[in-house]
C-alpha atoms as a PDB file:
ATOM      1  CA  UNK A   1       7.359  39.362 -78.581  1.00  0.00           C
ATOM      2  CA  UNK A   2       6.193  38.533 -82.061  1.00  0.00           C
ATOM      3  CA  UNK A   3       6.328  41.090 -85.058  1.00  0.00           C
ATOM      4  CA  UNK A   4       8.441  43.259 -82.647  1.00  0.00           C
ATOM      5  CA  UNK A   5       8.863  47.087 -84.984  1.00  0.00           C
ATOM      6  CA  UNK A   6      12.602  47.133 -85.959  1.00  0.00           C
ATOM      7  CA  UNK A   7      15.008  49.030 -84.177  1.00  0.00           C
ATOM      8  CA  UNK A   8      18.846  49.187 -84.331  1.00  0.00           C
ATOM      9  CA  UNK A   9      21.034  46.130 -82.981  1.00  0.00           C
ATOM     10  CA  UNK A  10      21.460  48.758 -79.617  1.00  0.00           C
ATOM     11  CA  UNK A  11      18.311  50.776 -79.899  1.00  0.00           C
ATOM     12  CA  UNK A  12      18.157  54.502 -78.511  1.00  0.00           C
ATOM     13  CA  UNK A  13      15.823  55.419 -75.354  1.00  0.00           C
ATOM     14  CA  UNK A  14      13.888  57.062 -77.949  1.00  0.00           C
ATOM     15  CA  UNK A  15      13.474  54.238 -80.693  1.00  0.00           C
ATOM     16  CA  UNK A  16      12.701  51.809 -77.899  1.00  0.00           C
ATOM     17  CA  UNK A  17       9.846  53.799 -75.990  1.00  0.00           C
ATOM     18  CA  UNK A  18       8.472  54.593 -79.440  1.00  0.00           C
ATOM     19  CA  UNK A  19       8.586  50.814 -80.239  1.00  0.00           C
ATOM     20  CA  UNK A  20       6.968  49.873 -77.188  1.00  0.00           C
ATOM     21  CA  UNK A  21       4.301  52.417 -77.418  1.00  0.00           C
ATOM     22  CA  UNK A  22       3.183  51.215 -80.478  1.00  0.00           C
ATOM     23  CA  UNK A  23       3.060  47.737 -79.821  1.00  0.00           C
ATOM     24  CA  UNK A  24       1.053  48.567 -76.686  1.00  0.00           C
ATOM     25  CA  UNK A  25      -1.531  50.882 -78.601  1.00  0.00           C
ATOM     26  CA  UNK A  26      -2.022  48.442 -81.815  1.00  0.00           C
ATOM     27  CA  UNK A  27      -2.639  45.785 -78.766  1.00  0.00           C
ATOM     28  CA  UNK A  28       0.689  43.357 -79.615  1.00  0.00           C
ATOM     29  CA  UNK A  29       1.394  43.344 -76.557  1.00  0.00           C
ATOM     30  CA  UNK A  30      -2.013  42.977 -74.803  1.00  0.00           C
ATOM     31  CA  UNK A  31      -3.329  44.406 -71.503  1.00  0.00           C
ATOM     32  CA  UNK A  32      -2.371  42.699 -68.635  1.00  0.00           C
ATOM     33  CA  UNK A  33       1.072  41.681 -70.179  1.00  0.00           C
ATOM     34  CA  UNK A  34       4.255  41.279 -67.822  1.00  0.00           C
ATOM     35  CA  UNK A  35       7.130  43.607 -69.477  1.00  0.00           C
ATOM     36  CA  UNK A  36      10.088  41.875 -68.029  1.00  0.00           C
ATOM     37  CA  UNK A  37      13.543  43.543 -67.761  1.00  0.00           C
ATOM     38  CA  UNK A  38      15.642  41.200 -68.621  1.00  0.00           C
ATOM     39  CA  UNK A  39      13.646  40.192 -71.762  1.00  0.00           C
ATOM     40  CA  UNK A  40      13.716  43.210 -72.648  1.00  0.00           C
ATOM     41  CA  UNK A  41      17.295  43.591 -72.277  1.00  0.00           C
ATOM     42  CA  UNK A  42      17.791  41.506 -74.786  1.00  0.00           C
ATOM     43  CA  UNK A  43      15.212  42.418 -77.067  1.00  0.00           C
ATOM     44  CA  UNK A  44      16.556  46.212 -77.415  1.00  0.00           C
ATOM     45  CA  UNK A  45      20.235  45.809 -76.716  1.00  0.00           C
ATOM     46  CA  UNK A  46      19.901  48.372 -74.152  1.00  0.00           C
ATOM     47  CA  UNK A  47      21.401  48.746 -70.266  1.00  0.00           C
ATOM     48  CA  UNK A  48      19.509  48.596 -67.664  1.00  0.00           C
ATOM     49  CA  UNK A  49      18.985  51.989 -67.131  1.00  0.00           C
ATOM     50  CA  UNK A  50      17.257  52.643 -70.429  1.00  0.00           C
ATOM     51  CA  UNK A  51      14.818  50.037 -69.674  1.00  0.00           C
ATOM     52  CA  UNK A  52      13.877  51.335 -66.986  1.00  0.00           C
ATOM     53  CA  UNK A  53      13.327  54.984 -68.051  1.00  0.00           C
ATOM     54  CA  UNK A  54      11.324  53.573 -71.023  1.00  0.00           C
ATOM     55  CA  UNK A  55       9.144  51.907 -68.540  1.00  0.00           C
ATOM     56  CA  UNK A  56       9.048  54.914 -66.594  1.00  0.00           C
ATOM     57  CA  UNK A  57       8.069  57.205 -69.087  1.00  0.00           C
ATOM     58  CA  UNK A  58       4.973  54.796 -70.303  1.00  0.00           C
ATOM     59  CA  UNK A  59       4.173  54.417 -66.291  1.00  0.00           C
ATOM     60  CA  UNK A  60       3.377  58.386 -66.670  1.00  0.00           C
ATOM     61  CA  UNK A  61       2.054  58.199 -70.353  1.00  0.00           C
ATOM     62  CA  UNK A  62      -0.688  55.730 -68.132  1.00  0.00           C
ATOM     63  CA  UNK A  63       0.153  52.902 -70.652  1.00  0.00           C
ATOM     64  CA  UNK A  64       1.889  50.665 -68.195  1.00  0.00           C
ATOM     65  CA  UNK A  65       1.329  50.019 -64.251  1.00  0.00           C
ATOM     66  CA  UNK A  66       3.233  48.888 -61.587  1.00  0.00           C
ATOM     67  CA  UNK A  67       1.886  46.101 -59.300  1.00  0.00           C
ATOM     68  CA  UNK A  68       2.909  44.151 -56.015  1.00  0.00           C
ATOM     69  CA  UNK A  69       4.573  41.077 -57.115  1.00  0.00           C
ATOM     70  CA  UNK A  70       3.632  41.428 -60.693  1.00  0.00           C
ATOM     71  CA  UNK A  71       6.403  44.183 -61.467  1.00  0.00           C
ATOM     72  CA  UNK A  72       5.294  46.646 -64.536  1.00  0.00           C
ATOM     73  CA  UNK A  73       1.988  45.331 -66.863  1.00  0.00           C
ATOM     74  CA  UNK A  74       0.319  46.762 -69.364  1.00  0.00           C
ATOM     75  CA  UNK A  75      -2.555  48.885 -67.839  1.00  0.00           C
ATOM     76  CA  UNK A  76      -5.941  47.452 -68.383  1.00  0.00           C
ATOM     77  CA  UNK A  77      -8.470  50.280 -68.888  1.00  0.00           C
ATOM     78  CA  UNK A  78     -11.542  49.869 -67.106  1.00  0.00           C
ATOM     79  CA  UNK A  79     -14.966  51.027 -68.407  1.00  0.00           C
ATOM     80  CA  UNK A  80     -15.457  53.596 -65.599  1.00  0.00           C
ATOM     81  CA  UNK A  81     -11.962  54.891 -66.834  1.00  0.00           C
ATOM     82  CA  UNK A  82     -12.666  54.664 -70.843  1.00  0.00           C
ATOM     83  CA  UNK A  83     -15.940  56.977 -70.106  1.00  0.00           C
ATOM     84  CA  UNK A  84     -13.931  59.625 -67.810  1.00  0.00           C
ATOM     85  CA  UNK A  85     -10.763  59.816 -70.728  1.00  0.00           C
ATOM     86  CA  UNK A  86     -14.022  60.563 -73.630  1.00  0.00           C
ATOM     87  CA  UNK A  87     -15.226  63.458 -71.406  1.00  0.00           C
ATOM     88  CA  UNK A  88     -12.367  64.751 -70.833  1.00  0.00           C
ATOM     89  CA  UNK A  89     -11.456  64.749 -74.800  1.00  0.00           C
ATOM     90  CA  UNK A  90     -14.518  66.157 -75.420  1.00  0.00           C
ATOM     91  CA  UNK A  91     -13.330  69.466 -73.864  1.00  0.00           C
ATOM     92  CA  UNK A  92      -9.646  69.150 -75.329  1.00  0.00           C
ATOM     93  CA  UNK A  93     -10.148  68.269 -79.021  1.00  0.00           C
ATOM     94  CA  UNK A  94     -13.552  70.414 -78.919  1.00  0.00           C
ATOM     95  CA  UNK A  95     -10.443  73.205 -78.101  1.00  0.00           C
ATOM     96  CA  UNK A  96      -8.110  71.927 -80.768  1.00  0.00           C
ATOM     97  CA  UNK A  97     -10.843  72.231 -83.018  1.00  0.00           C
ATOM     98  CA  UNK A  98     -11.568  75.785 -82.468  1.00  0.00           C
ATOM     99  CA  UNK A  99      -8.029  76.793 -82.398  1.00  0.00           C
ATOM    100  CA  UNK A 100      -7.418  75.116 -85.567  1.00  0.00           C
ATOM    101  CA  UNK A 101      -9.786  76.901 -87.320  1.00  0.00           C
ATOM    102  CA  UNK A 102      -8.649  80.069 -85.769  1.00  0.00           C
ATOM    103  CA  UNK A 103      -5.064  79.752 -86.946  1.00  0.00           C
ATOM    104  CA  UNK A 104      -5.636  78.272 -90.155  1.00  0.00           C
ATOM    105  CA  UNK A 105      -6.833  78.810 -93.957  1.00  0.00           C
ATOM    106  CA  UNK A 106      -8.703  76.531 -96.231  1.00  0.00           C
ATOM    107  CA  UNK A 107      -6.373  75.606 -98.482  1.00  0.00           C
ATOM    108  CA  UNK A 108      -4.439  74.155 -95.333  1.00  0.00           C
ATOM    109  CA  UNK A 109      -6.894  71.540 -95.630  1.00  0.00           C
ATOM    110  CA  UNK A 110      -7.272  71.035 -98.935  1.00  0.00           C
ATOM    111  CA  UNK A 111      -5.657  67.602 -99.426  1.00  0.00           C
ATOM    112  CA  UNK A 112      -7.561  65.911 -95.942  1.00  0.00           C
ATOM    113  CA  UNK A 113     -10.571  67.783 -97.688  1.00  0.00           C
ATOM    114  CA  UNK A 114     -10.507  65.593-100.584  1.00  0.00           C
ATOM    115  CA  UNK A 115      -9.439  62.288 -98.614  1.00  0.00           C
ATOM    116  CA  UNK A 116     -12.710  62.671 -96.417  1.00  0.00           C
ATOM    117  CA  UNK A 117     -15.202  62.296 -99.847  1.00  0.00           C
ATOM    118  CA  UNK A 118     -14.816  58.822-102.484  1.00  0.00           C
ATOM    119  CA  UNK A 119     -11.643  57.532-100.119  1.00  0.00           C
ATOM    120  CA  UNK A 120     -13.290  57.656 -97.558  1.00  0.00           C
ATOM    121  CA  UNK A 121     -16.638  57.042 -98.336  1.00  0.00           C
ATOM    122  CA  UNK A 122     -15.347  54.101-100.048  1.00  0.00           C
ATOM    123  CA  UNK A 123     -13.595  52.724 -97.020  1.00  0.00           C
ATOM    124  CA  UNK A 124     -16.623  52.532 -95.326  1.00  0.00           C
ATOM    125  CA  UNK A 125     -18.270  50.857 -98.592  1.00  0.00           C
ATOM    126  CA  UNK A 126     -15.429  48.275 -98.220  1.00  0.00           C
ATOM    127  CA  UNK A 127     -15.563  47.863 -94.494  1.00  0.00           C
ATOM    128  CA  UNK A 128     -11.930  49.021 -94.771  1.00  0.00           C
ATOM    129  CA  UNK A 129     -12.127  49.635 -91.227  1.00  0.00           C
ATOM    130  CA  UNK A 130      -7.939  50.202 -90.924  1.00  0.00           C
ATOM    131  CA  UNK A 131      -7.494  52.635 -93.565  1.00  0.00           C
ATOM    132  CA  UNK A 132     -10.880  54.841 -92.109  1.00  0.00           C
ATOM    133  CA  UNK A 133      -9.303  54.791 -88.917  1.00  0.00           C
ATOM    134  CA  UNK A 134      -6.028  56.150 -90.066  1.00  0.00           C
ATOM    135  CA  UNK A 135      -7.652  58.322 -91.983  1.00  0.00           C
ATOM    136  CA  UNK A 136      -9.436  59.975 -88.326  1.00  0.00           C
ATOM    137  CA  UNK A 137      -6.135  59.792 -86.977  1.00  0.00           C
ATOM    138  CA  UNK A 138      -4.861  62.166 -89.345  1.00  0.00           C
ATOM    139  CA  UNK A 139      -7.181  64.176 -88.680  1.00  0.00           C
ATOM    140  CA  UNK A 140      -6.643  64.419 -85.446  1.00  0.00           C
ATOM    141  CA  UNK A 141      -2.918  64.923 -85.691  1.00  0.00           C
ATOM    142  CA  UNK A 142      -3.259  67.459 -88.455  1.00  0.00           C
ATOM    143  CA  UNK A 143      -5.794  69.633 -86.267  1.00  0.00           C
ATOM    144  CA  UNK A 144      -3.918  69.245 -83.184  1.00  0.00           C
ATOM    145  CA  UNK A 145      -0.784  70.008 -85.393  1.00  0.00           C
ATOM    146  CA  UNK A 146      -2.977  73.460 -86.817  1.00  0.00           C
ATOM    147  CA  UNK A 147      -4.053  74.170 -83.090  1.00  0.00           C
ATOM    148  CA  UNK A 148      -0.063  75.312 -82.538  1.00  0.00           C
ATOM    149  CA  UNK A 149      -0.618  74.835 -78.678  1.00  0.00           C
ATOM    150  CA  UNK A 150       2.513  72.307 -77.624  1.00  0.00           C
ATOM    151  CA  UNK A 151       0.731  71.146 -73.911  1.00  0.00           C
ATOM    152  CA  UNK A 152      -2.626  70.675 -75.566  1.00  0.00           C
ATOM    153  CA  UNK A 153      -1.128  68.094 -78.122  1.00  0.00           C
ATOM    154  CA  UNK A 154       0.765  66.101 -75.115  1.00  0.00           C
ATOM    155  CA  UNK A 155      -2.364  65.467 -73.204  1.00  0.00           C
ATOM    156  CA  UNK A 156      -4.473  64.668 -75.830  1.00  0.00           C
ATOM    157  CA  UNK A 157      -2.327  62.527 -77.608  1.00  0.00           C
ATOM    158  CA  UNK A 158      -1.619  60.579 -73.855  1.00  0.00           C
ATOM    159  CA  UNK A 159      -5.303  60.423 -73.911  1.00  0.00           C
ATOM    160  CA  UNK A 160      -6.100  58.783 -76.890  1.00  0.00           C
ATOM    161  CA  UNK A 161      -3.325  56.191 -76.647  1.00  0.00           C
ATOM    162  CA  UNK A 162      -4.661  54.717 -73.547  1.00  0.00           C
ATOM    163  CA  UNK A 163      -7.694  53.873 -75.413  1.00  0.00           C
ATOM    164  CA  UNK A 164      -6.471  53.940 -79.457  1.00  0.00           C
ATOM    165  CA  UNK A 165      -7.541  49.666 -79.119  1.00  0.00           C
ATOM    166  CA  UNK A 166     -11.119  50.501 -77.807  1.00  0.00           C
ATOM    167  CA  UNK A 167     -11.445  53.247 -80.662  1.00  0.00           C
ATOM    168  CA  UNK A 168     -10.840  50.424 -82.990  1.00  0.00           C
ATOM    169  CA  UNK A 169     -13.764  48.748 -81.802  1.00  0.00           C
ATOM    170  CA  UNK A 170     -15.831  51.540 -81.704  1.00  0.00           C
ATOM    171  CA  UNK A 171     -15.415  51.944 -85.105  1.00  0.00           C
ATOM    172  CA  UNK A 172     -17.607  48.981 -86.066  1.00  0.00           C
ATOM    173  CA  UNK A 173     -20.737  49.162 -83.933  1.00  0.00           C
ATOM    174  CA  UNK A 174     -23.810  49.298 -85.267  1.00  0.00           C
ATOM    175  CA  UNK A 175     -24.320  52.418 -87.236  1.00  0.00           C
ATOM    176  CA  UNK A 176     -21.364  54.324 -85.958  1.00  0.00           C
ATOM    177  CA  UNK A 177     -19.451  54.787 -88.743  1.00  0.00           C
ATOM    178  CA  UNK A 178     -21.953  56.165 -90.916  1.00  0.00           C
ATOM    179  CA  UNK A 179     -22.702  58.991 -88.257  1.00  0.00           C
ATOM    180  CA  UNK A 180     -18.860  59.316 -87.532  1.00  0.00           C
ATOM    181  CA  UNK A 181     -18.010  60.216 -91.298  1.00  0.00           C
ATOM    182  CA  UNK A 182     -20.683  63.203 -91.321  1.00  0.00           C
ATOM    183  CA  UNK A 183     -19.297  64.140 -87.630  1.00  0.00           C
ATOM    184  CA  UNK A 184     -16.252  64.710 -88.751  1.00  0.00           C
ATOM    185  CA  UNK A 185     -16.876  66.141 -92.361  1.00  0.00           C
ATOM    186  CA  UNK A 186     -18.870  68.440 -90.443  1.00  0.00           C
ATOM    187  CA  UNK A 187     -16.375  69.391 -88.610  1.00  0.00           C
ATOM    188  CA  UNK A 188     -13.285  69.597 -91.043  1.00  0.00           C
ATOM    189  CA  UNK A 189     -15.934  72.002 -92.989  1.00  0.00           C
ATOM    190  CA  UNK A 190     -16.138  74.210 -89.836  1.00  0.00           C
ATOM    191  CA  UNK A 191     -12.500  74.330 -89.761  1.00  0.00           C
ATOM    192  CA  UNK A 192     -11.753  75.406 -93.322  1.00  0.00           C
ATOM    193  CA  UNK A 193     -14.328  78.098 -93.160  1.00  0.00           C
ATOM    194  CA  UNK A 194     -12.689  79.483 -90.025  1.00  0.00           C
ATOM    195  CA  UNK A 195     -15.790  79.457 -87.839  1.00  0.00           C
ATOM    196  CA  UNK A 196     -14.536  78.352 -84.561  1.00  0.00           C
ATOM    197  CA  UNK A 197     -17.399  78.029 -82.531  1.00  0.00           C
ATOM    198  CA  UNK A 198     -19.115  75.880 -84.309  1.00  0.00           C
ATOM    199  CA  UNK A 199     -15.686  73.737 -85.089  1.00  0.00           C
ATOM    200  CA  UNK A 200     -15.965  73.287 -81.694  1.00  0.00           C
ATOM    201  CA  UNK A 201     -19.257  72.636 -81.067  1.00  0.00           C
ATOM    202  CA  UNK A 202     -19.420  69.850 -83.495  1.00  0.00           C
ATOM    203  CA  UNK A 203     -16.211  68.346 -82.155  1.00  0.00           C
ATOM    204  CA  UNK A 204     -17.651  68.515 -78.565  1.00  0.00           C
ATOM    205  CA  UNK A 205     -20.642  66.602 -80.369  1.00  0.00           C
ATOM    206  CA  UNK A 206     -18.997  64.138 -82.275  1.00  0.00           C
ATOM    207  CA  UNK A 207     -16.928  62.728 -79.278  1.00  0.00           C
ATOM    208  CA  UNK A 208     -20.229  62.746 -76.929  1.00  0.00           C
ATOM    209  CA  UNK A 209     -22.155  60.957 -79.536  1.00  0.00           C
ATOM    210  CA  UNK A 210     -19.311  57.981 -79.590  1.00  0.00           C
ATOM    211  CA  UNK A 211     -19.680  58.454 -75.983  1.00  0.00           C
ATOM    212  CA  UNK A 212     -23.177  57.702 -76.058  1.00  0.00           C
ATOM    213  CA  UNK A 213     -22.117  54.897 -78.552  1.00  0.00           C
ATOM    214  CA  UNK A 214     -19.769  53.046 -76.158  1.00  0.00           C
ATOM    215  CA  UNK A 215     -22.350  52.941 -73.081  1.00  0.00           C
ATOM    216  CA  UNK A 216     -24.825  51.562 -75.307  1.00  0.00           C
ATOM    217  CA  UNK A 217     -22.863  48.904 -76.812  1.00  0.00           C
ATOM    218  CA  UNK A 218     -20.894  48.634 -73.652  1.00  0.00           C
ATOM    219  CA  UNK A 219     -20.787  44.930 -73.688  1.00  0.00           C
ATOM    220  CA  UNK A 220     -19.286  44.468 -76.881  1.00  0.00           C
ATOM    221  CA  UNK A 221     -16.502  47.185 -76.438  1.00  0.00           C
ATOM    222  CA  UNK A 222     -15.124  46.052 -72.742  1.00  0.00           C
END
């Protein structure tokens, strides 16, 4: 595997799932991909039985798959699928969102508040689609982070690394990003004035419009 994140000459069950996680969510290693044992063996300077409780525990994260006579691939997530995980985010971030602005004061958010005007309004000027995107994740992480609910952060981060390589694309459909940077403005204002219904309203909203997004431009996401 190319470009393969660094990890220590015997890596730890930790650095090598995290390794493999991200090389699976930035799409290095692409859907569909065998992830063979012994390659990865030698790859990790790990035994055996590391490998296979890193394989394990991405089988469960739903980032991997076993298959007769194919042995563990990287999951391939079908449209049907990609639709049923953004419903099902709309009710937890819409949540996260909420309890974020529950448990949380504006100046918490002082520093994102300032990276969602000229940054990144001028990412979008640039078409600096990368940097925007980090930017959302942040966002996500930091209200997630700011909901202070352990179980709620597990399953939504699971979620959104089964389809972090479709969000990518989502990003640059027609008109999308435009609408996403007010969506989530919107809701980061919400947040800081500690009005959680509608911080959860206009999270449920935001992830049903890209919803809406995706089965429109269905073709060119899948």
């Amino acid at each position: 595997m190319k470009n393969k994140p660094k990890a220590s000459p015997a890596a730890s069950r930790g650095e090598m799932l995290d390794a493999l996680r991200k090389m699976i969510v930035s799409g290095q290693i692409p859907p569909g991909k065998k992830l063979v044992e012994s390659d990865l063996l030698k790859e990790f300077g790990v035994s055996r039985s590391v490998v296979r409780s890193v394989l394990s525990a991405l089988e469960v994260e739903g980032l991997v798959g076993k298959q007769p006579n194919k042995g563990v691939t990287v999951r391939t997530i079908d449209f049907d699928t990609l639709i049923e995980i953004m419903e099902i985010r709309q009710s937890l971030e819409s949540l996260a969102a909420r309890l974020a602005a529950q448990k949380t004061s504006a100046e918490d958010w002082q520093d994102l508040e300032m990276e969602f005007g000229a940054p990144l309004q001028e990412c979008v000027e640039q078409l600096d689609f990368d940097k925007y995107f980090l930017l959302i994740v942040e966002f996500r992480q930091r209200m997630l982070a700011a909901a202070q609910n352990e179980e709620l952060s597990k399953l939504v981060t699971s979620l959104f690394s089964k389809i972090q390589i479709v969000q990518r694309r989502i990003v640059i459909l027609p008109g999308r990003v435009q609408e996403a940077v007010q969506e989530h403005r919107a809701v980061l204002k919400a947040i800081m004035e500690g009005d959680a219904n509608e911080a959860e309203r206009l999270k449920r909203e935001n992830l049903q419009n890209a919803t809406e997004c995706l089965i429109k431009y269905k073709k060119w996401v899948c």
